[in-house]
C-alpha atoms as a PDB file:
ATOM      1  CA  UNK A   1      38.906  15.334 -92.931  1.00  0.00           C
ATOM      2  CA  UNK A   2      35.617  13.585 -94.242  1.00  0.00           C
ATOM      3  CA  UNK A   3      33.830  16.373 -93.208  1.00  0.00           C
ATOM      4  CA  UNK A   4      36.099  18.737 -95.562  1.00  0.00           C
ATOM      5  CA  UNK A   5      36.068  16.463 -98.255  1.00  0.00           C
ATOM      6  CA  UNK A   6      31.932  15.963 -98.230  1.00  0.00           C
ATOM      7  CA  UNK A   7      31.629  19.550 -97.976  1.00  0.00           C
ATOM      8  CA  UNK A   8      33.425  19.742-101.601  1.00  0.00           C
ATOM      9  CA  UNK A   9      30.681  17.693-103.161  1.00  0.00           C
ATOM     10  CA  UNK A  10      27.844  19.324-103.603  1.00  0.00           C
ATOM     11  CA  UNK A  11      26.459  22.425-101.487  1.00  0.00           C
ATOM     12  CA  UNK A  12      22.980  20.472-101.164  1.00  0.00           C
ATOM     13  CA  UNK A  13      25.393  18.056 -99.274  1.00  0.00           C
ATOM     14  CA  UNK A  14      26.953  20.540 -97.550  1.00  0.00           C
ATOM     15  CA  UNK A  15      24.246  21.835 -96.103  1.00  0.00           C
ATOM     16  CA  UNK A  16      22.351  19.020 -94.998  1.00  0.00           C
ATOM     17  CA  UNK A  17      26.163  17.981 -93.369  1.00  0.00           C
ATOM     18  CA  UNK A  18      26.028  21.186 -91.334  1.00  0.00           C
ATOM     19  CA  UNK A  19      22.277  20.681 -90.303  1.00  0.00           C
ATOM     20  CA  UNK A  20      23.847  17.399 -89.374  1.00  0.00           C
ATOM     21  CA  UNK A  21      26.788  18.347 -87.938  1.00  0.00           C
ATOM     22  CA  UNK A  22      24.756  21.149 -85.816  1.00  0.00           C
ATOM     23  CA  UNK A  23      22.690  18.235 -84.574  1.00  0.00           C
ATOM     24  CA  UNK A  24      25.379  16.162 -83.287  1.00  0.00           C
ATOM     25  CA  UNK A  25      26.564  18.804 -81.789  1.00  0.00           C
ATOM     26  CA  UNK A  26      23.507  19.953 -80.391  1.00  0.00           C
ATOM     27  CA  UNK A  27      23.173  16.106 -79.035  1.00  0.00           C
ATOM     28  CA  UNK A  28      26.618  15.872 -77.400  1.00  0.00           C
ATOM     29  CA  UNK A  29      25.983  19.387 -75.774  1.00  0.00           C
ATOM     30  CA  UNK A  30      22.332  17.528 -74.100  1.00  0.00           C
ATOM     31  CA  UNK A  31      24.299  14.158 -73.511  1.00  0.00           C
ATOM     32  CA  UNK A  32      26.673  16.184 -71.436  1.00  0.00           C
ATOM     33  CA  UNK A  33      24.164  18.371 -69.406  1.00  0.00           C
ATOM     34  CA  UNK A  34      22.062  15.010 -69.008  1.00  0.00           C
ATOM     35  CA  UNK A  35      24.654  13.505 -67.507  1.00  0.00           C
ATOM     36  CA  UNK A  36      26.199  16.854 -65.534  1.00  0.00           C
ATOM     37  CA  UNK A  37      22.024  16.630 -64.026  1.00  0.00           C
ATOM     38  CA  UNK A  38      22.187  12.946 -63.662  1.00  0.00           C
ATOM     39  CA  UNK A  39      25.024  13.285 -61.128  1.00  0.00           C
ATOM     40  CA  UNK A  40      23.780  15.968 -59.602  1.00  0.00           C
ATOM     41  CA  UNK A  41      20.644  14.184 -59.092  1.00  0.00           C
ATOM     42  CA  UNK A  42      22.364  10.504 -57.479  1.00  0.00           C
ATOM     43  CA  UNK A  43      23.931  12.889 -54.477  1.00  0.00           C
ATOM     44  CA  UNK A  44      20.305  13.652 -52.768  1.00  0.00           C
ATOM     45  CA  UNK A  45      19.266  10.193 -54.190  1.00  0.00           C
ATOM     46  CA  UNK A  46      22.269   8.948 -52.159  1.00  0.00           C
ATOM     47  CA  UNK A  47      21.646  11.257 -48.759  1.00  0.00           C
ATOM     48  CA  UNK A  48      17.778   9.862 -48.908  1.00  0.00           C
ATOM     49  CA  UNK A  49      19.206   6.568 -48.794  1.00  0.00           C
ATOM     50  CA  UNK A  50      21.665   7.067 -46.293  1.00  0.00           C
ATOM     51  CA  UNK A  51      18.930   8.565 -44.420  1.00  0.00           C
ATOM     52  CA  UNK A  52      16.791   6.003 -44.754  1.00  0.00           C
ATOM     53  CA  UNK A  53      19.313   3.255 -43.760  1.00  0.00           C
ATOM     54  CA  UNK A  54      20.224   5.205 -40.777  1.00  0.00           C
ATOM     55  CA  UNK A  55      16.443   5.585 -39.977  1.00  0.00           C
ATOM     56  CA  UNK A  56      15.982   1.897 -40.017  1.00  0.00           C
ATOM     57  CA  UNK A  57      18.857   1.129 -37.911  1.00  0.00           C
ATOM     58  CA  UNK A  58      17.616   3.507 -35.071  1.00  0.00           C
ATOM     59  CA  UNK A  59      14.204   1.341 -35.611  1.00  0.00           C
ATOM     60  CA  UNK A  60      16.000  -1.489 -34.985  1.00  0.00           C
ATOM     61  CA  UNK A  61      18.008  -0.204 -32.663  1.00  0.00           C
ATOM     62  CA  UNK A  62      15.374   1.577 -29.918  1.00  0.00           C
ATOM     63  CA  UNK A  63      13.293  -2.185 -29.156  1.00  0.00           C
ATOM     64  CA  UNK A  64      17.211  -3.111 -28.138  1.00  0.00           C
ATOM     65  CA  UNK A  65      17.636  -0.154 -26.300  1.00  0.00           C
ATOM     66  CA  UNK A  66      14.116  -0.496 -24.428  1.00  0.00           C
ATOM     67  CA  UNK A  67      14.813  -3.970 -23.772  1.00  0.00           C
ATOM     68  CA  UNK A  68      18.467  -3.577 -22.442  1.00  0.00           C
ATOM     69  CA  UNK A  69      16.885  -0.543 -20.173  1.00  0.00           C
ATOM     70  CA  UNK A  70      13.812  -2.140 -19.075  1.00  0.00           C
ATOM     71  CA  UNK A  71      15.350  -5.842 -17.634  1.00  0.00           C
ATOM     72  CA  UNK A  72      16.494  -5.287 -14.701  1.00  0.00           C
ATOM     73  CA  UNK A  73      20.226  -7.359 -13.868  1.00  0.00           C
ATOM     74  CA  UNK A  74      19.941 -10.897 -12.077  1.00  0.00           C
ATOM     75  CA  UNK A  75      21.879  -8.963  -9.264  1.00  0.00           C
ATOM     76  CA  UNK A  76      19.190  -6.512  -8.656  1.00  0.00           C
ATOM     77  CA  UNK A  77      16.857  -9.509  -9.009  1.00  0.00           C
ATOM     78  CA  UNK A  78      18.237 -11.056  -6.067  1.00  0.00           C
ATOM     79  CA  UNK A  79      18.272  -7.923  -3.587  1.00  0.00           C
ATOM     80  CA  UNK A  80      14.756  -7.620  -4.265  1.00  0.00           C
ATOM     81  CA  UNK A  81      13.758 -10.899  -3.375  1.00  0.00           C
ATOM     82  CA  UNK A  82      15.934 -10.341  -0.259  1.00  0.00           C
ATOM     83  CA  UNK A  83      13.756  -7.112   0.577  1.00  0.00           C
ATOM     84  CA  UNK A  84      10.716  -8.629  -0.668  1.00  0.00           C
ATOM     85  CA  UNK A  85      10.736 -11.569   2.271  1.00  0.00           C
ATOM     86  CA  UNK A  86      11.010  -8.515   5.203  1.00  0.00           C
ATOM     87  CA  UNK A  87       7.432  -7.913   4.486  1.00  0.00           C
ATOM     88  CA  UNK A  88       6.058 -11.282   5.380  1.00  0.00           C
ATOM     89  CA  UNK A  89       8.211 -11.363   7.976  1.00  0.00           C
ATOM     90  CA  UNK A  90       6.981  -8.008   9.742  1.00  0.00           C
ATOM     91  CA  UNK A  91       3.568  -9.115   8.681  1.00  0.00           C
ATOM     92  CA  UNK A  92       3.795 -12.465  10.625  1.00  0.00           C
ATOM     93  CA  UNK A  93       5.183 -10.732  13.408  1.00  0.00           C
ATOM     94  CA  UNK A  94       2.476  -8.277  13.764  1.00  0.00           C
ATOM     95  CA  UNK A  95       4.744  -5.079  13.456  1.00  0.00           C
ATOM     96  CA  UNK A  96       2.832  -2.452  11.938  1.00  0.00           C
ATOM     97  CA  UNK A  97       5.673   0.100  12.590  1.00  0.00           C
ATOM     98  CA  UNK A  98       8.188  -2.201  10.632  1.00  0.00           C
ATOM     99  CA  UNK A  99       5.738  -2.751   7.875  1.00  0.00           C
ATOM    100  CA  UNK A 100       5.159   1.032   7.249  1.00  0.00           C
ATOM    101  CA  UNK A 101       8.996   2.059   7.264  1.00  0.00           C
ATOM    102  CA  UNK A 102       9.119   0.568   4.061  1.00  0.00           C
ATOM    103  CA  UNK A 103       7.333   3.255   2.421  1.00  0.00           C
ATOM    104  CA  UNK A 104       8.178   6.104   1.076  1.00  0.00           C
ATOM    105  CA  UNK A 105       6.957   9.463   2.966  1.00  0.00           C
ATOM    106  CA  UNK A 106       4.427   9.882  -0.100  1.00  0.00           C
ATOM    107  CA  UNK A 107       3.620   6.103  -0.807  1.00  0.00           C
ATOM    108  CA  UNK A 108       0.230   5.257  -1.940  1.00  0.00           C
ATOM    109  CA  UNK A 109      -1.283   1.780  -0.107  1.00  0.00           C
ATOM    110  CA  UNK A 110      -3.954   0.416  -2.200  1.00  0.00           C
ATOM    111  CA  UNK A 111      -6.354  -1.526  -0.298  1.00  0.00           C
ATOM    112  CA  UNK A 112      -9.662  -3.497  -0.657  1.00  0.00           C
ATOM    113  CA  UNK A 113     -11.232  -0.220   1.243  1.00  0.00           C
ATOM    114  CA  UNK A 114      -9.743   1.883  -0.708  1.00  0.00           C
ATOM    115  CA  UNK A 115      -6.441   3.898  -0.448  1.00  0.00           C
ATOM    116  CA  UNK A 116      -4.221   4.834   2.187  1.00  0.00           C
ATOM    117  CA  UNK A 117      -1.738   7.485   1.805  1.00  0.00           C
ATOM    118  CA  UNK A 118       1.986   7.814   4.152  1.00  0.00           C
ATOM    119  CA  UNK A 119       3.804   5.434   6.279  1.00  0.00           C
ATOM    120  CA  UNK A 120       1.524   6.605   9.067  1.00  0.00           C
ATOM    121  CA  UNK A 121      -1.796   5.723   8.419  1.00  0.00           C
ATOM    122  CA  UNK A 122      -0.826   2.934   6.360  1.00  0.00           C
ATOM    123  CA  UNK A 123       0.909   1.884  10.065  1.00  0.00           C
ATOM    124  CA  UNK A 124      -2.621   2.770  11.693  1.00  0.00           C
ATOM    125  CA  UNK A 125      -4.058   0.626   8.811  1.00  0.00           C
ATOM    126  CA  UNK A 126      -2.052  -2.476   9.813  1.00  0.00           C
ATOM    127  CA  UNK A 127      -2.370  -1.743  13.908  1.00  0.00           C
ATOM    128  CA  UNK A 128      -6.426  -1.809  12.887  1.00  0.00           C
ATOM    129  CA  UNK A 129      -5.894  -5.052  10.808  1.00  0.00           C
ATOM    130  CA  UNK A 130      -4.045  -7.225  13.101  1.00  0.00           C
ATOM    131  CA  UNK A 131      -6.624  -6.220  16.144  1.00  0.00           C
ATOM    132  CA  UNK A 132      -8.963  -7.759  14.046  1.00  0.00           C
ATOM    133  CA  UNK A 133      -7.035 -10.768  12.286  1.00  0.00           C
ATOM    134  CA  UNK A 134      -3.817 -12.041  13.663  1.00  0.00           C
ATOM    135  CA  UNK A 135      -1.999 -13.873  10.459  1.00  0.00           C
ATOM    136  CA  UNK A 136       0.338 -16.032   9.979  1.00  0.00           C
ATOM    137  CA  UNK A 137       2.485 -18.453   7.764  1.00  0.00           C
ATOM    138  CA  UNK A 138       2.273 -15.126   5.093  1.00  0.00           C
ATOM    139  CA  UNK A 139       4.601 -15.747   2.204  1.00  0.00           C
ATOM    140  CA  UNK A 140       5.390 -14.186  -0.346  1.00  0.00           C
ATOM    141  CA  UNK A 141       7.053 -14.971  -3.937  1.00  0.00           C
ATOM    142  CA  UNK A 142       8.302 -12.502  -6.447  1.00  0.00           C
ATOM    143  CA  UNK A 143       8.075 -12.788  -9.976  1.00  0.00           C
ATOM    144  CA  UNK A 144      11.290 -12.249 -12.013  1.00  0.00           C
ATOM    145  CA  UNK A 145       9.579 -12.594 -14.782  1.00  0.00           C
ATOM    146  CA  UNK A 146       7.231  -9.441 -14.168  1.00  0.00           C
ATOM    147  CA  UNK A 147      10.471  -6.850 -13.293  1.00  0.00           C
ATOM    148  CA  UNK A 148      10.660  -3.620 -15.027  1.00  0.00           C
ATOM    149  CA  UNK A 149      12.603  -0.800 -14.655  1.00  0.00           C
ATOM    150  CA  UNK A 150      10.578   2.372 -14.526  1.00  0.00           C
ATOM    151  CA  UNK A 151      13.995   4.515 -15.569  1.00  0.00           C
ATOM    152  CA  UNK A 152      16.868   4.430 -13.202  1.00  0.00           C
ATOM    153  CA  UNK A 153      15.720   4.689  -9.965  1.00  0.00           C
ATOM    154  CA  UNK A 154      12.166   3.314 -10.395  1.00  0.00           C
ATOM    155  CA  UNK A 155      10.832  -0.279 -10.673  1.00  0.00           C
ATOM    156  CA  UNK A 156       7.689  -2.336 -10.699  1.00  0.00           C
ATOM    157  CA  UNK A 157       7.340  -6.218  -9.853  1.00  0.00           C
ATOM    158  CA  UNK A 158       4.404  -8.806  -9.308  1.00  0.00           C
ATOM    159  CA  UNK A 159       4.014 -10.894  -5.669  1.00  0.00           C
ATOM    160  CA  UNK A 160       2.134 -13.766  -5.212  1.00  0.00           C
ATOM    161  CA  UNK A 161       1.395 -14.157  -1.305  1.00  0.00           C
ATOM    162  CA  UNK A 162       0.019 -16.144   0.873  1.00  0.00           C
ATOM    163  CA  UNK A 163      -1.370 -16.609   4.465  1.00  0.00           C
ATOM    164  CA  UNK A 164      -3.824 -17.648   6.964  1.00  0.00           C
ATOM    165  CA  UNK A 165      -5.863 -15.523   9.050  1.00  0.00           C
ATOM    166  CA  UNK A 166      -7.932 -16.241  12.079  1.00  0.00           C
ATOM    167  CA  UNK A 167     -12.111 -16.131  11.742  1.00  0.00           C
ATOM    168  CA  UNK A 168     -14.618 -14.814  13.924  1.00  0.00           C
ATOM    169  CA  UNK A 169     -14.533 -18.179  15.799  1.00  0.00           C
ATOM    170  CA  UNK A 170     -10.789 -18.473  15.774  1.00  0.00           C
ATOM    171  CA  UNK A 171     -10.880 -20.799  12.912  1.00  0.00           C
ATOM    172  CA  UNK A 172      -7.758 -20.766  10.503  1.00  0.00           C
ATOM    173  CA  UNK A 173      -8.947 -19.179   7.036  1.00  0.00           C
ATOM    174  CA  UNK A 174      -6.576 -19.512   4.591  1.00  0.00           C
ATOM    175  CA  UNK A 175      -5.788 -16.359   2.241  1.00  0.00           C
ATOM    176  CA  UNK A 176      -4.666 -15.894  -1.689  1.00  0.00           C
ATOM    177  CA  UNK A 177      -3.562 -13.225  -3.139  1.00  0.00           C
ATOM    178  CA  UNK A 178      -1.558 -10.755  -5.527  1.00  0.00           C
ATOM    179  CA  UNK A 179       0.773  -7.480  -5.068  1.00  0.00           C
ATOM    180  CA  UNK A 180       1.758  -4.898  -7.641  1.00  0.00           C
ATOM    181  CA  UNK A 181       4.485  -3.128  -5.876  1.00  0.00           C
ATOM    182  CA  UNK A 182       6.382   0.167  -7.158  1.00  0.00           C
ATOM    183  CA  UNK A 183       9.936   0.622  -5.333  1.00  0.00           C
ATOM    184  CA  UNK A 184      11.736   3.647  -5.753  1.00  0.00           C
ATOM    185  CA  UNK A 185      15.359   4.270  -5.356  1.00  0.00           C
ATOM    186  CA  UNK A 186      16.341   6.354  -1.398  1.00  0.00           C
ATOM    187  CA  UNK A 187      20.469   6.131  -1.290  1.00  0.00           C
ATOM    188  CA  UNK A 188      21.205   2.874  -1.482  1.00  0.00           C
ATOM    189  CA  UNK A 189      18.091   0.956  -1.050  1.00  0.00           C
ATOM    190  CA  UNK A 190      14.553   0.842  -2.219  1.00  0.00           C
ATOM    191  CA  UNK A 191      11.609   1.727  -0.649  1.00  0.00           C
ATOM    192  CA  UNK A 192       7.992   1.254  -1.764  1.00  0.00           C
ATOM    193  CA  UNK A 193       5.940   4.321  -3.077  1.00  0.00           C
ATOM    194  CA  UNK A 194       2.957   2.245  -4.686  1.00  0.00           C
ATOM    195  CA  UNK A 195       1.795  -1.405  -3.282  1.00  0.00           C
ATOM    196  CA  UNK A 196      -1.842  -2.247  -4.439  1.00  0.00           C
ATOM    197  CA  UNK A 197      -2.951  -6.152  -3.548  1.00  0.00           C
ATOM    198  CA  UNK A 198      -6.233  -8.233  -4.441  1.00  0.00           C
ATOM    199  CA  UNK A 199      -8.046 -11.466  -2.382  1.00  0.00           C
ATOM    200  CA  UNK A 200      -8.916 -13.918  -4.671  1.00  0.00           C
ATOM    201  CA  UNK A 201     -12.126 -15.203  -4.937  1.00  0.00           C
ATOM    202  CA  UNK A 202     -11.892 -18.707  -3.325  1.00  0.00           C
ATOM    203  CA  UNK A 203     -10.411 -16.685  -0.330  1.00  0.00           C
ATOM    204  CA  UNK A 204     -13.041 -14.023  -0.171  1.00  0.00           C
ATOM    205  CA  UNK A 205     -15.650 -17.258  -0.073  1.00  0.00           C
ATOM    206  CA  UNK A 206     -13.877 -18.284   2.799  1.00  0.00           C
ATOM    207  CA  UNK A 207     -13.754 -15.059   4.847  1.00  0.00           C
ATOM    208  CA  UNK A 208     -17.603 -13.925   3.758  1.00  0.00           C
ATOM    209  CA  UNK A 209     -18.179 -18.035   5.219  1.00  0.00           C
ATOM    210  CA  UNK A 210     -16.942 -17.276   8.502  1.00  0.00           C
ATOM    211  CA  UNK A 211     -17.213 -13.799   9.115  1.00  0.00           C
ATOM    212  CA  UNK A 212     -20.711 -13.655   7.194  1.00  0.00           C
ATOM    213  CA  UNK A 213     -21.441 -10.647   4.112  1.00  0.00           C
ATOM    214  CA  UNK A 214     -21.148  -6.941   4.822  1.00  0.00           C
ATOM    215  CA  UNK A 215     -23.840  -5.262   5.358  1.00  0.00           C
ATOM    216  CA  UNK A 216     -24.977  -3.621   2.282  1.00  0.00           C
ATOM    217  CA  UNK A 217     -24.283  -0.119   1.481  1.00  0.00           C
ATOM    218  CA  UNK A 218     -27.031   2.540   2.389  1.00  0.00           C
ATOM    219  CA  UNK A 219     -27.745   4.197  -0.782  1.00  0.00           C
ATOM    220  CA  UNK A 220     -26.922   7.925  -0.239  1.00  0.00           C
ATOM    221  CA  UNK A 221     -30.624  10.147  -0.759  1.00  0.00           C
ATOM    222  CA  UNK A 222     -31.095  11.388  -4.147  1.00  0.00           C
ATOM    223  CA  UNK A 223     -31.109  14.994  -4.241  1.00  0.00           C
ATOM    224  CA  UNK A 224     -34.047  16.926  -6.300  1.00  0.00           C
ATOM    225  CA  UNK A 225     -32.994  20.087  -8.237  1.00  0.00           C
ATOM    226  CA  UNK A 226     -34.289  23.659  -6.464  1.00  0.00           C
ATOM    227  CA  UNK A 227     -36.807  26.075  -7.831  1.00  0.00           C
ATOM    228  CA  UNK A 228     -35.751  28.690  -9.293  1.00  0.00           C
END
């Protein structure tokens, strides 16, 4: 062996081999327990990425989701607008009782007056309005575009509507407008359990022109704090 054969030199030599030989040693001993740590160290370098990967992919993966979940099928699409022409058509027939068993037993009717709450004062609310206007020629047009599920059995969707009411001198005045209306699911149909509408401004011009401005609100007394 060359290391015998060096050893036989000189003992100087010999030694210096050894110190050598200890070193090489010493290295191949570190190269292996770098290495032994070096693959020990890729496995939770490997899970991280894994992790990370799969983390992405659910990133990518929950916009899907929310989109696949919150557009509504051209089927349902259809069956609303079917539902959505009953109103103007109980509207233009003046049948507050037809109008208010759309609701739901705890819908919320948002008017220009403020809010009305169950089918039966949202019916009184209707009986009231057509005493005073009688309209007609109301139609209304749903928006696919504005359709969202609200989960399964909830939904939201956008109206634009239309009609002419009478003035105080019997006058057509013709009325513009916009719905929000929330339908929930009852068996298997819908009924409403939020509807909130606007008047645009053109058509409240045209009312305030005929039927004149309201009288301004009476501003309520301001009350003075009590002696102690």
């Amino acid at each position: 062996m060359p290391l015998a054969r060096t050893a036989t030199l000189e003992p100087e030599g010999l030694h210096v081999l050894k110190a050598t030989g200890r070193r090489s040693l010493t290295r191949v001993r570190q190269d292996r327990v770098s290495g032994s740590l070096d693959h020990y160290s890729e496995e939770p370098m490997k899970t991280r990425l894994v992790i990370s990967l799969l983390g992405l992919a659910i990133s990518f993966a929950l916009p899907i989701f929310a989109q696949q979940t919150n557009k509504p099928d051209p089927q349902l699409i259809q069956k609303l607008d079917t539902l959505n022409k009953k109103y103007p058509e109980a509207i233009n027939n003046h049948d507050a009782a037809a109008l208010s068993a759309m609701f739901t037993d705890d819908a919320i009717f948002v008017t220009h007056t403020g809010p009305v709450y169950g089918p039966k004062a949202i019916e009184k609310w209707y009986e009231d309005g057509f005493k005073a206007s009688q309209p007609k020629n109301n139609t209304a047009t749903l928006d696919p575009h504005s359709v969202r599920m609200l989960g399964p059995d909830n939904l939201t969707y956008n109206v634009d509507y239309s009609e002419t009411d009478k003035g105080k001198n019997g006058e057509d005045v013709p009325i513009k407008g916009y719905c929000t209306v929330v339908l929930t699911r009852q068996g298997d149909g819908w009924k409403i359990c939020v509807f909130t509408w606007n008047i645009t401004p053109d058509s409240w011009a045209l009312i305030y022109n005929s039927w004149g401005l309201p009288p301004a609100a009476t501003p309520s007394p301001t009350g003075t704090p009590s002696s102690p």
